[in-house]
PDB file of N, CA and C in Angstrom:
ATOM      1  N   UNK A   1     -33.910  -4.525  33.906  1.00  0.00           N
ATOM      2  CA  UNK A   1     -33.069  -3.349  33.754  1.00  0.00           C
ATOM      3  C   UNK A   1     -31.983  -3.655  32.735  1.00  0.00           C
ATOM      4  N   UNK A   2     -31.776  -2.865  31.671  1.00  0.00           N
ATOM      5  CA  UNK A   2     -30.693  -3.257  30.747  1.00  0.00           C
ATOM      6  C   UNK A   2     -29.678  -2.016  31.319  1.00  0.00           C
ATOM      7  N   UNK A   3     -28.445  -2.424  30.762  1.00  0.00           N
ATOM      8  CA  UNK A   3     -27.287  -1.325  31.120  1.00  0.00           C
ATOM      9  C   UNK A   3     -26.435  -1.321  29.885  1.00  0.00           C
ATOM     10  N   UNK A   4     -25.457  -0.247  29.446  1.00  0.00           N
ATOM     11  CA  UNK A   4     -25.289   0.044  28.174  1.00  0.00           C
ATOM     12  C   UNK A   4     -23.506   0.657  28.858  1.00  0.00           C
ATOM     13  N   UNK A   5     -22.965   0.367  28.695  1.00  0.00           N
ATOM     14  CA  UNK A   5     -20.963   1.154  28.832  1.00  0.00           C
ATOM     15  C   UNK A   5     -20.977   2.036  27.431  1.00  0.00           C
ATOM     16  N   UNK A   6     -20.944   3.110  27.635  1.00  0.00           N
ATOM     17  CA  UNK A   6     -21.025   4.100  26.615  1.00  0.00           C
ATOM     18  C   UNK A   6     -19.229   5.321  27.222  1.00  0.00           C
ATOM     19  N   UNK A   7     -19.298   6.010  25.726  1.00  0.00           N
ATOM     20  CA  UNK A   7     -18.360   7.068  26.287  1.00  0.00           C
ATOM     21  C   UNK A   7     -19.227   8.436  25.454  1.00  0.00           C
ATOM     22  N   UNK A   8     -19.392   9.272  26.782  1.00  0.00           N
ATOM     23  CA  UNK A   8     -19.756  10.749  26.185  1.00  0.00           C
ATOM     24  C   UNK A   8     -18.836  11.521  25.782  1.00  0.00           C
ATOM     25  N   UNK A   9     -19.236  12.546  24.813  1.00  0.00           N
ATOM     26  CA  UNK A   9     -18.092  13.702  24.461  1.00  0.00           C
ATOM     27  C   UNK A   9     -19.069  14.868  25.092  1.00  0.00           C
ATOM     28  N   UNK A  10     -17.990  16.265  25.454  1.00  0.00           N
ATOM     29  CA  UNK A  10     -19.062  17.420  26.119  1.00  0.00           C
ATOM     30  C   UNK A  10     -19.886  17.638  25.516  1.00  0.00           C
ATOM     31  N   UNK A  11     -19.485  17.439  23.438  1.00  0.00           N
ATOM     32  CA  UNK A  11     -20.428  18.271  22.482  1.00  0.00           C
ATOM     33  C   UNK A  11     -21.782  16.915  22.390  1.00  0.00           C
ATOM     34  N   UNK A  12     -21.703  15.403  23.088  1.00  0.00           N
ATOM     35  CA  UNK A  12     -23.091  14.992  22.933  1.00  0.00           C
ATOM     36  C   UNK A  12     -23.686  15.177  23.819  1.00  0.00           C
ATOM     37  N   UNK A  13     -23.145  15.756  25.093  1.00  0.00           N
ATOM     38  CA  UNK A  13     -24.144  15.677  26.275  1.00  0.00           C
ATOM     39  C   UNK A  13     -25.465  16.662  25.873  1.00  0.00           C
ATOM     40  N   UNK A  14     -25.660  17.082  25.709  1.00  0.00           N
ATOM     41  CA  UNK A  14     -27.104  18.164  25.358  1.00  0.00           C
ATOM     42  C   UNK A  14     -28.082  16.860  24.569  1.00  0.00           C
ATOM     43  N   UNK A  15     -27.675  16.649  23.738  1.00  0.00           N
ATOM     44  CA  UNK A  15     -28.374  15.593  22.331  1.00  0.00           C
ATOM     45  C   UNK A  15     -28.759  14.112  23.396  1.00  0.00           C
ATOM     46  N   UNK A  16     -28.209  13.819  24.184  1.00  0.00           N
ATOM     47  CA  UNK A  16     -27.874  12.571  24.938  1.00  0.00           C
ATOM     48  C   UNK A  16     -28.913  13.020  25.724  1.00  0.00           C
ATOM     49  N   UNK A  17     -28.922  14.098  26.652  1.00  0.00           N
ATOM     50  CA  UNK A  17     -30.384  14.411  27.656  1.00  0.00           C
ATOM     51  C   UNK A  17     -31.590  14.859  26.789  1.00  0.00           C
ATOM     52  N   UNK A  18     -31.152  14.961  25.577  1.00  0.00           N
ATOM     53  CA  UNK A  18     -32.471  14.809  25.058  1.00  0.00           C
ATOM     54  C   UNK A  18     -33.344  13.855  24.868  1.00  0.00           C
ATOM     55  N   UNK A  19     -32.193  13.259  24.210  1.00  0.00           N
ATOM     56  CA  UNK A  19     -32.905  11.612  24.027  1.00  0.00           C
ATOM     57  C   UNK A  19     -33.573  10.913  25.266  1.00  0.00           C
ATOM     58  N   UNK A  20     -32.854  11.003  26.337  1.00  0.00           N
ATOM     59  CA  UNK A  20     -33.131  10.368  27.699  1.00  0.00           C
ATOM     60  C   UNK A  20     -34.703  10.893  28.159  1.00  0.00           C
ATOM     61  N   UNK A  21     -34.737  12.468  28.084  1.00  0.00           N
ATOM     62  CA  UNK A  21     -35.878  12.878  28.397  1.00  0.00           C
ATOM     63  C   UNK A  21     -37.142  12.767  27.488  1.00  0.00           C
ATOM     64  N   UNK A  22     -37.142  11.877  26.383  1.00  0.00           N
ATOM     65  CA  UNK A  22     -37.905  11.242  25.442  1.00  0.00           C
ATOM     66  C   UNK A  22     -38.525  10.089  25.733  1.00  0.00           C
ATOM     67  N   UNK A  23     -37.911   9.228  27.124  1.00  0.00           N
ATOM     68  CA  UNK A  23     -38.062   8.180  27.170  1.00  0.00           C
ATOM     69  C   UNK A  23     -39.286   8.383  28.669  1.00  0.00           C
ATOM     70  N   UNK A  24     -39.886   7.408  28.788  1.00  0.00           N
ATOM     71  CA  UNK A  24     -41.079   7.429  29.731  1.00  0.00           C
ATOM     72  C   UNK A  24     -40.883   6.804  31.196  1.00  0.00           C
ATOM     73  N   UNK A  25     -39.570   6.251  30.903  1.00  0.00           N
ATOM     74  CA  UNK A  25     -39.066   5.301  32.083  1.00  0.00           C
ATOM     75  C   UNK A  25     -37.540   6.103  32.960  1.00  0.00           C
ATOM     76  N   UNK A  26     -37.364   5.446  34.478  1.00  0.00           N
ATOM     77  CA  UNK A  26     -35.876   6.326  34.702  1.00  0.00           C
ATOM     78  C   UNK A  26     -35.018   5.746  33.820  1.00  0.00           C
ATOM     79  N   UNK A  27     -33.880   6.868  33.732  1.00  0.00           N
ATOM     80  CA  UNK A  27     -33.002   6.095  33.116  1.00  0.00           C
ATOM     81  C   UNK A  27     -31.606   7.262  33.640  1.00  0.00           C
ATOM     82  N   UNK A  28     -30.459   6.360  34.407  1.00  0.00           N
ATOM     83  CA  UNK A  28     -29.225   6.474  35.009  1.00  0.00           C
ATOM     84  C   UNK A  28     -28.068   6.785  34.603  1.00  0.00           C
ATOM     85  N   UNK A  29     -27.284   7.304  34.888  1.00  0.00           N
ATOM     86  CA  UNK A  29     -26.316   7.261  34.270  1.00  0.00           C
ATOM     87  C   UNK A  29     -25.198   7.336  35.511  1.00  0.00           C
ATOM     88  N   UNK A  30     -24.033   6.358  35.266  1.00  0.00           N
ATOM     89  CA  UNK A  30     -23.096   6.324  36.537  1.00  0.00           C
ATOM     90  C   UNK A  30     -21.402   5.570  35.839  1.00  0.00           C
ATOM     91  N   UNK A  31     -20.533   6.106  37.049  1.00  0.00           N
ATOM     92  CA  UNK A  31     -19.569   5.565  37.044  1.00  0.00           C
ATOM     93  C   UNK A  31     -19.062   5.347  38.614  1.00  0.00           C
ATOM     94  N   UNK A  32     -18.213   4.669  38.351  1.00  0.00           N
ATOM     95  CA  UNK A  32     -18.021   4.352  39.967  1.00  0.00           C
ATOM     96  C   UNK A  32     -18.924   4.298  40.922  1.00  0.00           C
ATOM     97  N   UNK A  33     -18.758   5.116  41.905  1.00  0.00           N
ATOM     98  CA  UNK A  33     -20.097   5.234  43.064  1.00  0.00           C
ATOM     99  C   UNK A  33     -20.750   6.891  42.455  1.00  0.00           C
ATOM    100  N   UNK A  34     -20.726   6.849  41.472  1.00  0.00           N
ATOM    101  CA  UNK A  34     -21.501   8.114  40.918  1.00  0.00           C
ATOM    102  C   UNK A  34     -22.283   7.600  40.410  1.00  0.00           C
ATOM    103  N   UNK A  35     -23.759   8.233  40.691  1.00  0.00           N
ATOM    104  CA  UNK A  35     -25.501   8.001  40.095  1.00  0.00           C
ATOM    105  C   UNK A  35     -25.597   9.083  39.615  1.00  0.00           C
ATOM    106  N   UNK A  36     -26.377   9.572  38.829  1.00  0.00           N
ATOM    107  CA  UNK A  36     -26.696  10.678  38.167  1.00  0.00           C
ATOM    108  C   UNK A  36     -27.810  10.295  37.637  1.00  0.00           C
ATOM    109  N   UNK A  37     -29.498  11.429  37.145  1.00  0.00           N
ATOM    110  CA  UNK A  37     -29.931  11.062  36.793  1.00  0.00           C
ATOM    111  C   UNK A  37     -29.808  11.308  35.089  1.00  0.00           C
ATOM    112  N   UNK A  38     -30.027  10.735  34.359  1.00  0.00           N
ATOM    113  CA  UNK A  38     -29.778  10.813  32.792  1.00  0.00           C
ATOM    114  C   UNK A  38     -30.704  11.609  31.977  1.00  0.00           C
ATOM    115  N   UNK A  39     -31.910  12.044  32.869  1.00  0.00           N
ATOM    116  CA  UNK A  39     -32.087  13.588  31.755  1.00  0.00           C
ATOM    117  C   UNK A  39     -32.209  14.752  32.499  1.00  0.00           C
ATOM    118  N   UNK A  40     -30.878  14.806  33.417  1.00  0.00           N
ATOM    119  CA  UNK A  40     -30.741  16.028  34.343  1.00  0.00           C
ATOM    120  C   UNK A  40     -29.282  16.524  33.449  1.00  0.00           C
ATOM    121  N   UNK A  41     -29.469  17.873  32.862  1.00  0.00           N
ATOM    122  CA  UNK A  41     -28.229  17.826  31.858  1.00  0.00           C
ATOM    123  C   UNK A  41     -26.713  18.202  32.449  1.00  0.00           C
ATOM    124  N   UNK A  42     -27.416  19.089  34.256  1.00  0.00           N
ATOM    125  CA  UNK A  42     -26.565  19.344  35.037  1.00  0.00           C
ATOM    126  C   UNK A  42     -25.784  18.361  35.634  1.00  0.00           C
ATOM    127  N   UNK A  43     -26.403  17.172  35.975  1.00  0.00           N
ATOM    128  CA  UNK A  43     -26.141  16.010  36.635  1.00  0.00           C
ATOM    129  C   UNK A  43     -24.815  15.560  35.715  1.00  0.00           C
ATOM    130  N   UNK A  44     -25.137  15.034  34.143  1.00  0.00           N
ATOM    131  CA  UNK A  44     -24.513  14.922  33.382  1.00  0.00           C
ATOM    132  C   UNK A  44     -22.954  14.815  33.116  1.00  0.00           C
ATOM    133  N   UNK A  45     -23.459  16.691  33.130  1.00  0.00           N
ATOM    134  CA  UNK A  45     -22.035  17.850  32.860  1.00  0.00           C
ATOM    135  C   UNK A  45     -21.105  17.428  34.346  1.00  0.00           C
ATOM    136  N   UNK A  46     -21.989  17.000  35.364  1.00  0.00           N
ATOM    137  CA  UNK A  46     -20.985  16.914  36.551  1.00  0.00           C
ATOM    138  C   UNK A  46     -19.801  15.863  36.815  1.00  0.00           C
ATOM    139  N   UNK A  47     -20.182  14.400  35.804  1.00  0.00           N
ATOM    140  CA  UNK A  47     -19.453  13.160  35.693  1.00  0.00           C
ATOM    141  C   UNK A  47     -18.182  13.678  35.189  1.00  0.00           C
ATOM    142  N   UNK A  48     -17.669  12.839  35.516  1.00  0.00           N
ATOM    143  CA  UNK A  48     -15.989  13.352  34.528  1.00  0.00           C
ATOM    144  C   UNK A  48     -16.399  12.244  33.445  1.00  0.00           C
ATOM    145  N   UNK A  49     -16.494  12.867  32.086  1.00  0.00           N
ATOM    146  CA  UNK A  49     -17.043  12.538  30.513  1.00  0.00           C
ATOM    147  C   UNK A  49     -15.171  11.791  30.108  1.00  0.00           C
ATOM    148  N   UNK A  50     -13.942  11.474  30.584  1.00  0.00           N
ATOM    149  CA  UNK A  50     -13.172  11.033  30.149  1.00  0.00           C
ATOM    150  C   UNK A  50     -12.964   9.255  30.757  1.00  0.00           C
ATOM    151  N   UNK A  51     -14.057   9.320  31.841  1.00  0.00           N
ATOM    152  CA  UNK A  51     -14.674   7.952  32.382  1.00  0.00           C
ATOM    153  C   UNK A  51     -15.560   7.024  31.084  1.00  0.00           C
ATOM    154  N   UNK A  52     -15.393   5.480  31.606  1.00  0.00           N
ATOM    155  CA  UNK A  52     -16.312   4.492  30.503  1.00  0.00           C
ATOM    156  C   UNK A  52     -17.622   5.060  31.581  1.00  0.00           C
ATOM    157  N   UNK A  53     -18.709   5.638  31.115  1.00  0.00           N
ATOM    158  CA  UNK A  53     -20.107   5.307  32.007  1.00  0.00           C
ATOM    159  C   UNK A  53     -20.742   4.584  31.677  1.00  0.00           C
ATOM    160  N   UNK A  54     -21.772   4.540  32.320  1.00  0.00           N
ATOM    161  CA  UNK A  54     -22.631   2.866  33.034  1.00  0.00           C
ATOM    162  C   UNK A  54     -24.094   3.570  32.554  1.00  0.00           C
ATOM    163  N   UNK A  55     -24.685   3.657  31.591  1.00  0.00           N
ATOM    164  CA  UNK A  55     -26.210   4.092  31.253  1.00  0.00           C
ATOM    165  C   UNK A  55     -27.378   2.669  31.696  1.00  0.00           C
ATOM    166  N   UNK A  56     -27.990   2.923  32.968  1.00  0.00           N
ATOM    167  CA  UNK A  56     -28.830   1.905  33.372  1.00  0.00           C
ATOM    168  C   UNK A  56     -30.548   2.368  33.101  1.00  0.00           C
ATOM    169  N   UNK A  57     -31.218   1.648  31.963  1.00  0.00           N
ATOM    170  CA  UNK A  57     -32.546   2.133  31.671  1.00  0.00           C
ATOM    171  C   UNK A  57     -33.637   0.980  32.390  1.00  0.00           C
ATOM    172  N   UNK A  58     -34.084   1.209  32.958  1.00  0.00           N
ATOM    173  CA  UNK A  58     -35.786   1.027  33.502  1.00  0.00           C
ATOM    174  C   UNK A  58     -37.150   1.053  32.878  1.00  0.00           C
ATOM    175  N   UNK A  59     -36.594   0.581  31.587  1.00  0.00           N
ATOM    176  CA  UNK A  59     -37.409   0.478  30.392  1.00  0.00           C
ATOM    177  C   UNK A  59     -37.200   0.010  29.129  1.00  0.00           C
ATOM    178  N   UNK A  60     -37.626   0.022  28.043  1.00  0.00           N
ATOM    179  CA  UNK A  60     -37.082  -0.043  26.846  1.00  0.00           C
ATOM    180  C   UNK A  60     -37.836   0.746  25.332  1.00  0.00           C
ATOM    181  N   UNK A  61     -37.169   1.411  24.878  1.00  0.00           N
ATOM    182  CA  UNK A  61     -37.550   2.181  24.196  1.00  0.00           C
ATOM    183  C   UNK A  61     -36.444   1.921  22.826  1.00  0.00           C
ATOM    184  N   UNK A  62     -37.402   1.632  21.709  1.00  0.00           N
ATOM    185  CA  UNK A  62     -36.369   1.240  20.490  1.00  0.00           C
ATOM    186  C   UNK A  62     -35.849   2.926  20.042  1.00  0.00           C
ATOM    187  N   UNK A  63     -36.496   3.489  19.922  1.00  0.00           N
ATOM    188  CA  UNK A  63     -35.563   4.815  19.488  1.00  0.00           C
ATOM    189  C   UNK A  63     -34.266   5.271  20.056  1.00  0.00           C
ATOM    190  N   UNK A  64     -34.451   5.049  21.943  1.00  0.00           N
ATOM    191  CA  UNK A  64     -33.519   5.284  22.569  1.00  0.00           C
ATOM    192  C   UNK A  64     -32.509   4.925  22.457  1.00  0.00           C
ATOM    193  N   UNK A  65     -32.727   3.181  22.199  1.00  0.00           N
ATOM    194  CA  UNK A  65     -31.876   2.030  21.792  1.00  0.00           C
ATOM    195  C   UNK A  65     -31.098   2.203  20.860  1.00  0.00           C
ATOM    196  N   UNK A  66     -31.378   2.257  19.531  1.00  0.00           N
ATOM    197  CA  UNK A  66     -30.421   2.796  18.451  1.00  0.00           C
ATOM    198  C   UNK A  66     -29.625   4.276  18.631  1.00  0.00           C
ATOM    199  N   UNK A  67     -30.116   5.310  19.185  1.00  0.00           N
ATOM    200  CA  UNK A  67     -29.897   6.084  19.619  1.00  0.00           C
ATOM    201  C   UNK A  67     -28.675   6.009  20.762  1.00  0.00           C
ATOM    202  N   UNK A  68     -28.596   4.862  21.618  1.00  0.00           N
ATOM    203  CA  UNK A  68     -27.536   4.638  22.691  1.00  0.00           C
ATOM    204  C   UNK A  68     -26.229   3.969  22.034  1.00  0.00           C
ATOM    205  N   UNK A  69     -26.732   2.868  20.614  1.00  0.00           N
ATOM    206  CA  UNK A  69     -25.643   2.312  20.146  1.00  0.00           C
ATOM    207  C   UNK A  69     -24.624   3.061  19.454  1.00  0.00           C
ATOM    208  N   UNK A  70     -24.874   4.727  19.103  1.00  0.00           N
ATOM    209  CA  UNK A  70     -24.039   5.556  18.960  1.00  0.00           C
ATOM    210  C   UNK A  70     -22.821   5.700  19.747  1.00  0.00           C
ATOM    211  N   UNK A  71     -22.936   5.520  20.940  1.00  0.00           N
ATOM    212  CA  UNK A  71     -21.807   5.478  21.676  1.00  0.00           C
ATOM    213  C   UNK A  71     -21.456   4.321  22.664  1.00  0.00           C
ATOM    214  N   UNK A  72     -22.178   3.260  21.945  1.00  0.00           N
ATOM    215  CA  UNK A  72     -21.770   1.895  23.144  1.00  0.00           C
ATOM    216  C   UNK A  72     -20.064   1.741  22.425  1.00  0.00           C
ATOM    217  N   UNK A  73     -19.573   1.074  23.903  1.00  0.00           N
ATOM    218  CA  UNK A  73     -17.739   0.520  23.804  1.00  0.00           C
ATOM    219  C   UNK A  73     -18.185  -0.834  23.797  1.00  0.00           C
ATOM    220  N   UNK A  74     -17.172  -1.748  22.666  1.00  0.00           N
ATOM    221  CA  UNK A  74     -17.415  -2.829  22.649  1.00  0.00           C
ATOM    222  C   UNK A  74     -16.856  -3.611  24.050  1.00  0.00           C
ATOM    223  N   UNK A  75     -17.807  -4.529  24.865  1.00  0.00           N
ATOM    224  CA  UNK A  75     -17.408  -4.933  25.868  1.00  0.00           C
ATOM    225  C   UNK A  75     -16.971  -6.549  25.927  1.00  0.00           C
TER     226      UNK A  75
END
């Protein structure tokens, strides 16, 4: 399982469940004791987006990958 600390803005969440729902494997998205799934766009919209989130993938997919380093925080 790889995991990724990213920060969303409202205007990437749409583009962000896209990408997710591209991928063939689950893939998470959380903060705190919040799970969400990552190409549910409702799920998403429900996190508070001013949180660092926790993107946990169950796979690996190079498109996704470059695609996630758009918004990784350096850790």
């Amino acid at each position: 399982m790889m995991t990724h600390k990213i920060r969303l803005k409202l205007d990437d969440v749409n583009e962000f469940v896209s990408a997710a729902a591209k991928c063939d494997f689950d893939i998470d998205i959380s903060y705190n004791r919040f799970v969400v799934d990552a190409k549910s766009i409702i799920g998403v919209l429900g996190l508070d987006l001013n949180q660092i989130l926790t993107v946990s993938c169950n796979g690996y997919d190079s498109e996704f990958e470059k695609y996630m380093s758009r918004f990784a925080l350096a850790c």
